[in-house]
C-alpha atoms as a PDB file:
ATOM      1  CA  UNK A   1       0.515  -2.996  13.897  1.00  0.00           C
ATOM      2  CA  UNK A   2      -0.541  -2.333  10.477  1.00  0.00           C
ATOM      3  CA  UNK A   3       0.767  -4.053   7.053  1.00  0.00           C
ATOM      4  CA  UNK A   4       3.380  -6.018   6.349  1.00  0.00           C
ATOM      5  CA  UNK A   5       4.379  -7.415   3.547  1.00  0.00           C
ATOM      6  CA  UNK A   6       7.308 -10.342   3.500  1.00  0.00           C
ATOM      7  CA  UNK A   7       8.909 -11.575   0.341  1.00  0.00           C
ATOM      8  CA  UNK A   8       5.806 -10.439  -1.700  1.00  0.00           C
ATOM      9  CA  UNK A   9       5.756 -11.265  -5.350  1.00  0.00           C
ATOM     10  CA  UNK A  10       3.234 -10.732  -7.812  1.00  0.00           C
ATOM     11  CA  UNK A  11       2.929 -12.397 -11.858  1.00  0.00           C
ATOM     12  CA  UNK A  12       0.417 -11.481 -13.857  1.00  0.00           C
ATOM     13  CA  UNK A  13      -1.085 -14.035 -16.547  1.00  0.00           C
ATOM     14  CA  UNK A  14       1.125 -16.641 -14.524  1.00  0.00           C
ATOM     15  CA  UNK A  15       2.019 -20.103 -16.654  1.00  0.00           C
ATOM     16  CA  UNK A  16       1.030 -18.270 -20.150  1.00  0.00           C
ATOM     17  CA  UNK A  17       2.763 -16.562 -23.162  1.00  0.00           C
ATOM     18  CA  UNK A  18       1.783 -13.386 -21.436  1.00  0.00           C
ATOM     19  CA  UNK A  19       3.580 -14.317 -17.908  1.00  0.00           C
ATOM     20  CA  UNK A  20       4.544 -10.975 -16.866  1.00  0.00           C
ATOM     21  CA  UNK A  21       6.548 -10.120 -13.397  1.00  0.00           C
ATOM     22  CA  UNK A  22       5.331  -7.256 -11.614  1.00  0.00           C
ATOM     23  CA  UNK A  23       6.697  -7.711  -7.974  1.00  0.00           C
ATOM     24  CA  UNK A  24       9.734  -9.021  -6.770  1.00  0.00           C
ATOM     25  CA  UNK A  25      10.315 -10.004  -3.323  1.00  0.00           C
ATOM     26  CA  UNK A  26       9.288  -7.122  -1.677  1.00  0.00           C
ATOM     27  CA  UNK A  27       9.219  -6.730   2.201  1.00  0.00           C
ATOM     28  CA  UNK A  28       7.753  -3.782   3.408  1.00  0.00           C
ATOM     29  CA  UNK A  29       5.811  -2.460   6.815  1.00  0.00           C
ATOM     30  CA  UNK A  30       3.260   0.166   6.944  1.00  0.00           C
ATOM     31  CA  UNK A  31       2.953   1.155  10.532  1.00  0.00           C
ATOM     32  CA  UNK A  32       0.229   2.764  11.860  1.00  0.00           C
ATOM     33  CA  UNK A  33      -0.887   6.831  11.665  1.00  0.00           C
ATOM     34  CA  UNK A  34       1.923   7.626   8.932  1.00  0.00           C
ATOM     35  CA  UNK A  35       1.625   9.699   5.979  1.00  0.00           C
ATOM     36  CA  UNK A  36       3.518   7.806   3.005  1.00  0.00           C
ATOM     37  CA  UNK A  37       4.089   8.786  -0.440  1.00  0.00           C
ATOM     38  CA  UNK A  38       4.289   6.032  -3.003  1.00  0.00           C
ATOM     39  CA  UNK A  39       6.299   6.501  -6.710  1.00  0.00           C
ATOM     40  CA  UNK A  40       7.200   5.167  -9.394  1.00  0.00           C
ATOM     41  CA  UNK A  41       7.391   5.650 -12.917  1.00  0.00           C
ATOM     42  CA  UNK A  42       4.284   3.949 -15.218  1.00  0.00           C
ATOM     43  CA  UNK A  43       5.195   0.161 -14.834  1.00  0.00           C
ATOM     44  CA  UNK A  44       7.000   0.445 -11.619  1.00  0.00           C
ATOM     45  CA  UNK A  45       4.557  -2.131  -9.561  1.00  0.00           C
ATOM     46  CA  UNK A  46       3.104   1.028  -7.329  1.00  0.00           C
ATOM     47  CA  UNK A  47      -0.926   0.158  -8.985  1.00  0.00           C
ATOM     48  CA  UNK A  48      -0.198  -3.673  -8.346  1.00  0.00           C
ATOM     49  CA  UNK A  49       1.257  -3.063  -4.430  1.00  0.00           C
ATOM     50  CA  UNK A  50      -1.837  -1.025  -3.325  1.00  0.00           C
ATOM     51  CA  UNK A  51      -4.455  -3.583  -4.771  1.00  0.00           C
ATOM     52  CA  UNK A  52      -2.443  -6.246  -2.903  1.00  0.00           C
ATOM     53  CA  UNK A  53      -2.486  -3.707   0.302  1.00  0.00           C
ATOM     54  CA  UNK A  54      -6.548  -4.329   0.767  1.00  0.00           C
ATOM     55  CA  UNK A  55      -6.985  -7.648  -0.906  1.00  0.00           C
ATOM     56  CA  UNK A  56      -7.747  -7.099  -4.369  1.00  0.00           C
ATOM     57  CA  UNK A  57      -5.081  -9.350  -5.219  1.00  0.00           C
ATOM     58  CA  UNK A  58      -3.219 -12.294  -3.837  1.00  0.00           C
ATOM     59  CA  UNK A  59       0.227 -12.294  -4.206  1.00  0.00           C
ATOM     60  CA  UNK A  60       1.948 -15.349  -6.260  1.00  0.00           C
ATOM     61  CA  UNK A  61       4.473 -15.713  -3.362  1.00  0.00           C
ATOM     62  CA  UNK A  62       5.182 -14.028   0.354  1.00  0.00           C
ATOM     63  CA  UNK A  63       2.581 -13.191   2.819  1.00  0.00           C
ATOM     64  CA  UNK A  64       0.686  -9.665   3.186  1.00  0.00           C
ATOM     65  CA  UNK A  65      -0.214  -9.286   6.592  1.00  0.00           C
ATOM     66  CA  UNK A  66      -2.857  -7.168   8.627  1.00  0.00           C
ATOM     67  CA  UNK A  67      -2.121  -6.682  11.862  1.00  0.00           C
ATOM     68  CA  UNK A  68      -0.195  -9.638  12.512  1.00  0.00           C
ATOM     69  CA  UNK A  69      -2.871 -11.813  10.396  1.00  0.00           C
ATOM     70  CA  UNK A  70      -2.346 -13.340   6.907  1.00  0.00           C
ATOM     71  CA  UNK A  71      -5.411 -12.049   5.321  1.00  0.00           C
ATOM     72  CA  UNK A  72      -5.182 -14.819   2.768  1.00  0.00           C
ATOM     73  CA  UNK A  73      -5.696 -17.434   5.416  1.00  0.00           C
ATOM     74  CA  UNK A  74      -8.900 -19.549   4.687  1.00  0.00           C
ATOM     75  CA  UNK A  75     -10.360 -18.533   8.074  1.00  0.00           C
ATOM     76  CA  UNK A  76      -9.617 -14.472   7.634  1.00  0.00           C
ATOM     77  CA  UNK A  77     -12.311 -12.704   7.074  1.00  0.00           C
ATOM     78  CA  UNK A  78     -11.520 -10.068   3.930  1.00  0.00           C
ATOM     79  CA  UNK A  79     -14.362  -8.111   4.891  1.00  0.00           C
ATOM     80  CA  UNK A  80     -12.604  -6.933   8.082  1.00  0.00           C
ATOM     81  CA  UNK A  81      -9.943  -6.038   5.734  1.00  0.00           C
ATOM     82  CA  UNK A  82     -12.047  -4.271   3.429  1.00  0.00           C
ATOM     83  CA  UNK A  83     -13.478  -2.011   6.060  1.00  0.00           C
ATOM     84  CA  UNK A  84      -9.963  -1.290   7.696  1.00  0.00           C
ATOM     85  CA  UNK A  85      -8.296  -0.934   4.382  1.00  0.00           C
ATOM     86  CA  UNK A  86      -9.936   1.883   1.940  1.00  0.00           C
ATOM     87  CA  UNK A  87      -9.122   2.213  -1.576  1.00  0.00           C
ATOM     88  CA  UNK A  88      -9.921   5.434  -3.286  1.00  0.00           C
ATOM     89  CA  UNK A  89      -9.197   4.816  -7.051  1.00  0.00           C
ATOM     90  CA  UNK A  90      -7.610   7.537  -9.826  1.00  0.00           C
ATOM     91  CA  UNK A  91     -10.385   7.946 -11.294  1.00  0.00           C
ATOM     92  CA  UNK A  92     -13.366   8.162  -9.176  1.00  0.00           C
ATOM     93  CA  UNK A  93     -16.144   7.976 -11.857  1.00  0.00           C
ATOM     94  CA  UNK A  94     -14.867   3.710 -11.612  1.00  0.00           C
ATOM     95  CA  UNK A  95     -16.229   3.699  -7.859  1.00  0.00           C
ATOM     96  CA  UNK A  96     -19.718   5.889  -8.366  1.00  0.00           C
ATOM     97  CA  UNK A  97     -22.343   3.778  -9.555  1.00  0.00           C
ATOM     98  CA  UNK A  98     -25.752   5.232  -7.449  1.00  0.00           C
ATOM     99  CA  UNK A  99     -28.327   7.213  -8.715  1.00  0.00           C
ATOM    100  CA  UNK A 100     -27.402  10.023  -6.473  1.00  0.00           C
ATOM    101  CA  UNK A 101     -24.502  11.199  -4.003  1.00  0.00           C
ATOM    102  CA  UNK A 102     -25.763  10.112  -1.027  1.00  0.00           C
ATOM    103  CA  UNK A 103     -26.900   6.644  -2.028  1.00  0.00           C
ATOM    104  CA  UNK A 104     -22.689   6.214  -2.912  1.00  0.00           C
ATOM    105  CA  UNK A 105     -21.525   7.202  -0.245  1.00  0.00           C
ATOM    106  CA  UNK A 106     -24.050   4.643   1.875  1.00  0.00           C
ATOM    107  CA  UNK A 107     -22.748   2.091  -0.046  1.00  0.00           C
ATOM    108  CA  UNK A 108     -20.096   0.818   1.718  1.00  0.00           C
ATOM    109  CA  UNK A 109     -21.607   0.814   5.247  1.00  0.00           C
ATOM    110  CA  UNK A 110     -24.371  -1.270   3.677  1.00  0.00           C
ATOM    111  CA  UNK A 111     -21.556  -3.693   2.729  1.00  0.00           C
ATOM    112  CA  UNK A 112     -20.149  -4.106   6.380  1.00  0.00           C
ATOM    113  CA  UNK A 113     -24.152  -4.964   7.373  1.00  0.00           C
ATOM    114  CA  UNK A 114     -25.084  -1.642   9.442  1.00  0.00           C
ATOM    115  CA  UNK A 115     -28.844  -0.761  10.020  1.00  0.00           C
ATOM    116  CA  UNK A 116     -29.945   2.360   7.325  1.00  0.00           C
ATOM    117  CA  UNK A 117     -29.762   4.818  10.276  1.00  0.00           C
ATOM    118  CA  UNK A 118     -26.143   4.232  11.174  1.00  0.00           C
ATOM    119  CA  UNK A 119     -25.446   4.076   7.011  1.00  0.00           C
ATOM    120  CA  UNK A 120     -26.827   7.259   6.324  1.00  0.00           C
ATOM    121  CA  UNK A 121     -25.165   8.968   9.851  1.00  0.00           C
ATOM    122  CA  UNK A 122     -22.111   8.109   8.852  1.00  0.00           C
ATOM    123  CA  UNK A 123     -22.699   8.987   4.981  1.00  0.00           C
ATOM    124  CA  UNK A 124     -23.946  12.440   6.076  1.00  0.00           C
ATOM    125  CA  UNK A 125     -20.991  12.787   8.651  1.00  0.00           C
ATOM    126  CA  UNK A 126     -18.463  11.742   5.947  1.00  0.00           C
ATOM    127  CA  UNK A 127     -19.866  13.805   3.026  1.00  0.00           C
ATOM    128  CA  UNK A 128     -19.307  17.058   5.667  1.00  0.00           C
ATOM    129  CA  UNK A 129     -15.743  16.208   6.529  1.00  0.00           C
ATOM    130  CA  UNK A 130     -14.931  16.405   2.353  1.00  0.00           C
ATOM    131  CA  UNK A 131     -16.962  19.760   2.087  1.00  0.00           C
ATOM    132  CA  UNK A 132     -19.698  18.020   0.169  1.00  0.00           C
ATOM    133  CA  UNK A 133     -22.853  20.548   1.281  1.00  0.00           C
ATOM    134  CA  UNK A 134     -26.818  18.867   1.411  1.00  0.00           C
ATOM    135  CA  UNK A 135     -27.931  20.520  -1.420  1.00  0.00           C
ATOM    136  CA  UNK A 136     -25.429  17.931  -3.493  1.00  0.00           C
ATOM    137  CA  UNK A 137     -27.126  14.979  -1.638  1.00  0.00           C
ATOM    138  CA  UNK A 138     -30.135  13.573  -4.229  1.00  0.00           C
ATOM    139  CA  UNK A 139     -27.498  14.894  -6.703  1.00  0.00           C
ATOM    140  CA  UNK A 140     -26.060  11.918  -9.681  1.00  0.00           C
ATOM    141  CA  UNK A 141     -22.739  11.783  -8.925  1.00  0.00           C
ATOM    142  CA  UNK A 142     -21.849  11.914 -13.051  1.00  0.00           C
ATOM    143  CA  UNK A 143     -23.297  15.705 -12.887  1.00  0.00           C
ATOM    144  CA  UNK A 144     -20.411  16.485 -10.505  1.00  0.00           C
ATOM    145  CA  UNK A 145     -17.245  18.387 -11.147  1.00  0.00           C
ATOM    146  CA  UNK A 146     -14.123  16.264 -11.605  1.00  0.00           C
ATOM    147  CA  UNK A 147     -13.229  17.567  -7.585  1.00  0.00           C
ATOM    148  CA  UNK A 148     -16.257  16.968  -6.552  1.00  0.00           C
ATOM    149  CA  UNK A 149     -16.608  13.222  -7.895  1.00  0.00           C
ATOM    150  CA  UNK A 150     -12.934  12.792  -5.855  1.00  0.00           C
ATOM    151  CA  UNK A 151     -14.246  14.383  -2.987  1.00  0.00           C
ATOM    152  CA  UNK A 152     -17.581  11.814  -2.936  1.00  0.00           C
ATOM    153  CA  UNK A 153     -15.040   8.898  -3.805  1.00  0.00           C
ATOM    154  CA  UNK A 154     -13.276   9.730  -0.721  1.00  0.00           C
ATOM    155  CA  UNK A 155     -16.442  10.286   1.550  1.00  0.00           C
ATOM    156  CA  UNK A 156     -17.035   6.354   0.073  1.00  0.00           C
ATOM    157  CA  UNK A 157     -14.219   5.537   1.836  1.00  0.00           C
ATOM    158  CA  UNK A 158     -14.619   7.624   4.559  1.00  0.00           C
ATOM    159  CA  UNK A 159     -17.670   6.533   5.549  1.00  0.00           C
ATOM    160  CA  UNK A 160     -16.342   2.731   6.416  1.00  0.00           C
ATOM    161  CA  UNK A 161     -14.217   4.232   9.043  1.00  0.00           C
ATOM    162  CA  UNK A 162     -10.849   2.859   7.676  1.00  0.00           C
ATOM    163  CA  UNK A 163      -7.564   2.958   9.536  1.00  0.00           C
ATOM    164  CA  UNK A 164      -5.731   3.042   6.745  1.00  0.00           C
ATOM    165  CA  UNK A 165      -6.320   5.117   3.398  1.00  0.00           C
ATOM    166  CA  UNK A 166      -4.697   4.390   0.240  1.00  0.00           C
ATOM    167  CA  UNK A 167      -5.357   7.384  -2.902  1.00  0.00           C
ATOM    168  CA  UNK A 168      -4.064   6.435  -6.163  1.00  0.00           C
ATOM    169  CA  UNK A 169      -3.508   9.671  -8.268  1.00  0.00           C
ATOM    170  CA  UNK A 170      -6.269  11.442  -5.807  1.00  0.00           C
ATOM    171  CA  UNK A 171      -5.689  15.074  -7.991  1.00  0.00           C
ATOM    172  CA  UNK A 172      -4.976  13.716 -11.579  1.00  0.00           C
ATOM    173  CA  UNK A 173      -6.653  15.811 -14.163  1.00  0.00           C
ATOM    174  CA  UNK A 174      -7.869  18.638 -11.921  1.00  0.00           C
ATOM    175  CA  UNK A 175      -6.733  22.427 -11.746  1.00  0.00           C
ATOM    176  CA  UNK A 176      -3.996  24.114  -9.420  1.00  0.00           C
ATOM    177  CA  UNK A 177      -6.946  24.987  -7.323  1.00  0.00           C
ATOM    178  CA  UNK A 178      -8.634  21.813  -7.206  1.00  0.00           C
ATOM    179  CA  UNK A 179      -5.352  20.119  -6.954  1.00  0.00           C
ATOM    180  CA  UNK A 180      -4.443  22.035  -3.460  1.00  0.00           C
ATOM    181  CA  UNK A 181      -8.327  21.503  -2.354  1.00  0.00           C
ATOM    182  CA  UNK A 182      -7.711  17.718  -2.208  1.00  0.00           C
ATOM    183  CA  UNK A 183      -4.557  17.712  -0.961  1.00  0.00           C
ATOM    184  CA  UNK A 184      -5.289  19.811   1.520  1.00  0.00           C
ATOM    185  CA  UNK A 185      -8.718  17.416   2.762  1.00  0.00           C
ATOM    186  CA  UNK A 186      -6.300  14.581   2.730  1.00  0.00           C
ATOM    187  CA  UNK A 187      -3.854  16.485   5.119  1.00  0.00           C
ATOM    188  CA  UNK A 188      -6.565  17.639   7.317  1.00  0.00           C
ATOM    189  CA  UNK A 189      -8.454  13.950   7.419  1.00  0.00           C
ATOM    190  CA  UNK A 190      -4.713  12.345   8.146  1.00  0.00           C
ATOM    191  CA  UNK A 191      -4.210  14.821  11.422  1.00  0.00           C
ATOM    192  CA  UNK A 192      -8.179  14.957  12.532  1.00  0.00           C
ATOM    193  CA  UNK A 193      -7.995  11.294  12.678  1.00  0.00           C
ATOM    194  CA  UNK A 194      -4.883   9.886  12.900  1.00  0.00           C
ATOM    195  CA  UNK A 195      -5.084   7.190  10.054  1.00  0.00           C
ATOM    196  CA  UNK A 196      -2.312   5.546   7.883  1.00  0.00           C
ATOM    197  CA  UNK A 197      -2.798   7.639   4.242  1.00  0.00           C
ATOM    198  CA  UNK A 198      -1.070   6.193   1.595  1.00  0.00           C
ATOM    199  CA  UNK A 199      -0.321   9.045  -1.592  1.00  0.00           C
ATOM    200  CA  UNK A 200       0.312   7.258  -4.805  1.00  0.00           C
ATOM    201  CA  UNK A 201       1.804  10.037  -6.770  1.00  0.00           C
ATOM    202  CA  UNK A 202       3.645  11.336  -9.805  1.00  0.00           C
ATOM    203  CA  UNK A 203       4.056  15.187  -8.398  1.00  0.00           C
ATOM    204  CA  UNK A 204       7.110  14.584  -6.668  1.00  0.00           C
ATOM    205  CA  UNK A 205       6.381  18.346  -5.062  1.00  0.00           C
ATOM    206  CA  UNK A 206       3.396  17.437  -3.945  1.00  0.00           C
ATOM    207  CA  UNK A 207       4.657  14.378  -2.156  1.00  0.00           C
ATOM    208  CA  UNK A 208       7.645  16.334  -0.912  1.00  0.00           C
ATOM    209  CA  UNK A 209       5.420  18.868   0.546  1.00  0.00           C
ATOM    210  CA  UNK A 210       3.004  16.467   2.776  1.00  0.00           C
ATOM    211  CA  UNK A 211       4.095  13.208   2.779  1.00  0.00           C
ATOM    212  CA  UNK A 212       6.656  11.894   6.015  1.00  0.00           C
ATOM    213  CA  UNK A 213       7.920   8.828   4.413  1.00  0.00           C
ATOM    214  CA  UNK A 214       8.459   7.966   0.648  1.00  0.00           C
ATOM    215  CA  UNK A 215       8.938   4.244  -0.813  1.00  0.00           C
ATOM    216  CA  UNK A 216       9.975   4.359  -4.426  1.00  0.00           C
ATOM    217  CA  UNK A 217       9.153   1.481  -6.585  1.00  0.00           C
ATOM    218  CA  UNK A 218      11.227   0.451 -10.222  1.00  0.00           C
ATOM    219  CA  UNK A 219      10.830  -2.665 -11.843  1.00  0.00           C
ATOM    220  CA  UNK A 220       8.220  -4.533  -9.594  1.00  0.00           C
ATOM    221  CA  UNK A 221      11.421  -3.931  -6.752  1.00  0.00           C
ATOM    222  CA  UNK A 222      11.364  -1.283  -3.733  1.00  0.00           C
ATOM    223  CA  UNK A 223      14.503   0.688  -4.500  1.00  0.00           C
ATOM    224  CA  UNK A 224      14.126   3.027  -1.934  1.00  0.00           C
ATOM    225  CA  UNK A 225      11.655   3.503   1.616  1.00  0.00           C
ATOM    226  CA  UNK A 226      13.243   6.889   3.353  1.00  0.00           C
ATOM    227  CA  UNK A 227      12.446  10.122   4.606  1.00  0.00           C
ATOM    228  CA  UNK A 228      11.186  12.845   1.814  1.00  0.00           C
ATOM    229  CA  UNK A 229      14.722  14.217   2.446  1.00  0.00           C
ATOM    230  CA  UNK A 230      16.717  10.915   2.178  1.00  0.00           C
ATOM    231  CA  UNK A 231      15.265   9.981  -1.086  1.00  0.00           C
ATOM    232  CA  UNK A 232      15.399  13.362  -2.836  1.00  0.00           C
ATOM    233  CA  UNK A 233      19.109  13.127  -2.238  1.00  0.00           C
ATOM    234  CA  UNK A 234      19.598  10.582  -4.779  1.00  0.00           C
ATOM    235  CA  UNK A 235      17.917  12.526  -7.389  1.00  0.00           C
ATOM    236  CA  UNK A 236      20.215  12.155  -9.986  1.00  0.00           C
ATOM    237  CA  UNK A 237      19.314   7.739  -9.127  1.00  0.00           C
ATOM    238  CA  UNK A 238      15.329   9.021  -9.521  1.00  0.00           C
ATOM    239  CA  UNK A 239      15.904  10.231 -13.234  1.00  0.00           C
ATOM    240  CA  UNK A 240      17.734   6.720 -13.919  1.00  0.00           C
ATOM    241  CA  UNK A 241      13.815   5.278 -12.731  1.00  0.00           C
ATOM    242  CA  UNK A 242      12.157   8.214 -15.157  1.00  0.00           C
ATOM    243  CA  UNK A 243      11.536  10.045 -12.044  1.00  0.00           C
ATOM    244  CA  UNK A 244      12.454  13.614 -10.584  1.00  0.00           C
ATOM    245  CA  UNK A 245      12.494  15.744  -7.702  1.00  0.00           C
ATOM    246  CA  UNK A 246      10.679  18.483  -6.659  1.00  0.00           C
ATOM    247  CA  UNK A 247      11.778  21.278  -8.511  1.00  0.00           C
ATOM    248  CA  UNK A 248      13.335  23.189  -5.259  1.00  0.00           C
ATOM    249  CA  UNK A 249      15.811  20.156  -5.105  1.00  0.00           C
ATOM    250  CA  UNK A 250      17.245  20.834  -8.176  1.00  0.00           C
ATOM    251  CA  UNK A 251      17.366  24.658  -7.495  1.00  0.00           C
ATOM    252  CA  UNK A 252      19.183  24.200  -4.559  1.00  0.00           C
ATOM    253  CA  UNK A 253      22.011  21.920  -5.829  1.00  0.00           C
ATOM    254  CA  UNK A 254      22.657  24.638  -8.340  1.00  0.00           C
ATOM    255  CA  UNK A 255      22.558  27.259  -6.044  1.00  0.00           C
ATOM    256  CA  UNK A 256      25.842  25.033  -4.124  1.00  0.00           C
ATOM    257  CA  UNK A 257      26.933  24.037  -7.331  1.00  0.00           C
ATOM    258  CA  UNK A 258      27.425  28.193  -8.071  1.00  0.00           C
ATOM    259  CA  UNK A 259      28.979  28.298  -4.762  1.00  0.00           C
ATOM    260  CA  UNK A 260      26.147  29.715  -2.592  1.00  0.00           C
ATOM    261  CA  UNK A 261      26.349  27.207   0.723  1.00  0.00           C
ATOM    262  CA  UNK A 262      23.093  26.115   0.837  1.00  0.00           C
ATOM    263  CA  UNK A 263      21.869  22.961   2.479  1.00  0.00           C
ATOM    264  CA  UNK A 264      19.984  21.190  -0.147  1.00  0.00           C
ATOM    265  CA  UNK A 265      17.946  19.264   1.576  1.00  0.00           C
ATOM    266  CA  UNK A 266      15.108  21.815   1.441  1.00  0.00           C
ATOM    267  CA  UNK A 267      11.732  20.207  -0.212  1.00  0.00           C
ATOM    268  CA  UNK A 268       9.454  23.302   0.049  1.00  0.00           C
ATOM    269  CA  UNK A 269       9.498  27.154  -1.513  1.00  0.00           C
ATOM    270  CA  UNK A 270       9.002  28.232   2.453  1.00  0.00           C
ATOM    271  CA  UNK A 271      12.486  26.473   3.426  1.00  0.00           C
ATOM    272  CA  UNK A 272      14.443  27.205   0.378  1.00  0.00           C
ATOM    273  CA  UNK A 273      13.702  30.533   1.023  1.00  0.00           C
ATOM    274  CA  UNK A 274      14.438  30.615   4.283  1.00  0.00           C
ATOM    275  CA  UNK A 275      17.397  29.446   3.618  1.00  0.00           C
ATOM    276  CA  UNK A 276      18.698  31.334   0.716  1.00  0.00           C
ATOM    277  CA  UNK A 277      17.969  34.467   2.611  1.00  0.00           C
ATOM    278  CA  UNK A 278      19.744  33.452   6.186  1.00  0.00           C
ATOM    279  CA  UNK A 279      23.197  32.344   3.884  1.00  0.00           C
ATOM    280  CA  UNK A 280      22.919  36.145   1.600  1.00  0.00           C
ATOM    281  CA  UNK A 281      25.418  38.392   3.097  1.00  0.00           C
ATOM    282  CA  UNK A 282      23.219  41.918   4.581  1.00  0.00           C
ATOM    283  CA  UNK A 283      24.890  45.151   3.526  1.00  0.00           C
ATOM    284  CA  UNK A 284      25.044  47.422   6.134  1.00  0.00           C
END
């Protein structure tokens, strides 16, 4: 069943001079085994919506649900949440703490109350799916790379066995190279186990180019929850938010615009150029 939120508001510093709204109303499912890109400019209410997604805050008004369940009923129990729900934050050197990799990555499972033996199995089992090798085990996790410390973050996670994933700004700060690394790891986890991954973004090509569905957030609202291809089509409405489209979007409109008759829906240099090339006229 998933998450659902219904009429879900959130105020920070509520009943004070700093009372500040930074969700309105919003209703919103996450189903089960989707891949979903979330945007929104800095301010939007996209950091405030995933932290209400796994319980780190309770909304002012509206329900969150979890599979059918309000998990802000007194009798819920949040740490079913937490294990279903995991939350791999921007910057991963906020969720290392342990004097070496492996310890981190035990963490959690030590948190849901598993014996040492099934901690470290799943540890070891999660630090292989990321590409994290032994030799990195008795490693600190501060000596890492900046890839590497994402890729532990998200064997953290991993290792609780979560249905659902949520990444906020999983390849902030890192190379082309280290960028496509992660991205591709979060494709491959998504189809080898068929879990909910949530992308918080700002690379609108990187969304375009993995994600199936895309909510767009603006002023603590959900302005739109489509298709990659039925929000990029209001791209001019995305720069109003201080957003933008993948960059193919904008070469295809001017590609009609100069009166080539291109479908413009295209998201990815593979179908643009596929295409372009099947609507240029072959000289014989």
């Amino acid at each position: 069943m998933g998450i659902q939120l219904e009429k879900v508001s959130y105020v920070y510093e509520q009943g004070t001079a700093m009372q500040t709204s930074a969700l309105q109303d919003v209703t919103l499912e996450i189903p089960d085994n989707q891949f979903i890109g979330l945007i929104g400019h800095t301010g939007s209410g996209k950091s405030t919506l995933v932290q209400l997604l796994n319980g780190l805050l309770k909304p002012s008004s509206g329900r969150v649900l979890y599979n059918g369940e309000d998990i802000h009923s007194d009798k819920y129990d949040k740490k079913v949440l937490r294990a279903a729900v995991g939350l791999v934050f921007q910057y991963p050197e906020h969720q290392l703490f342990e004097v070496d990799v492996l310890s981190d990555v035990m963490y959690g499972p030590r948190n849901l109350g598993l014996d040492e033996a099934e901690c470290k199995k799943r540890a070891v089992e999660a630090l292989a799916d990321v590409g994290m090798e032994e030799e990195y085990f008795k490693t600190s996790p501060f000596d890492l790379s900046g890839g590497q410390k994402r890729r532990v973050a998200i064997a953290g996670v991993l290792a609780m066995r979560p249905s659902i994933l949520i990444l906020d700004e999983p390849t902030a700060g890192l190379d082309p190279r280290g960028r496509d690394e992660i991205l591709g790891l979060i494709s491959r986890m998504k189809k080898e186990y068929s879990m909910t991954i949530i992308l918080v973004s700002h690379s609108m090509d990187d969304v375009a180019r993995y994600v199936e569905r895309i909510i767009v957030m603006g002023g603590g609202k959900k302005i739109f929850d489509n298709t990659p291809e039925g929000v990029f089509r209001h791209y001019k409405e995305l720069e109003d938010l201080g957003l933008s489209a993948p960059q193919i979007t904008y070469i295809m409109n001017l590609l009609k615009e100069k009166g080539l008759d291109v479908r413009t829906n295209a998201l990815t240099v593979e179908q643009a150029a596929e295409e372009i090339l099947a609507k240029i006229p072959v000289k014989k």
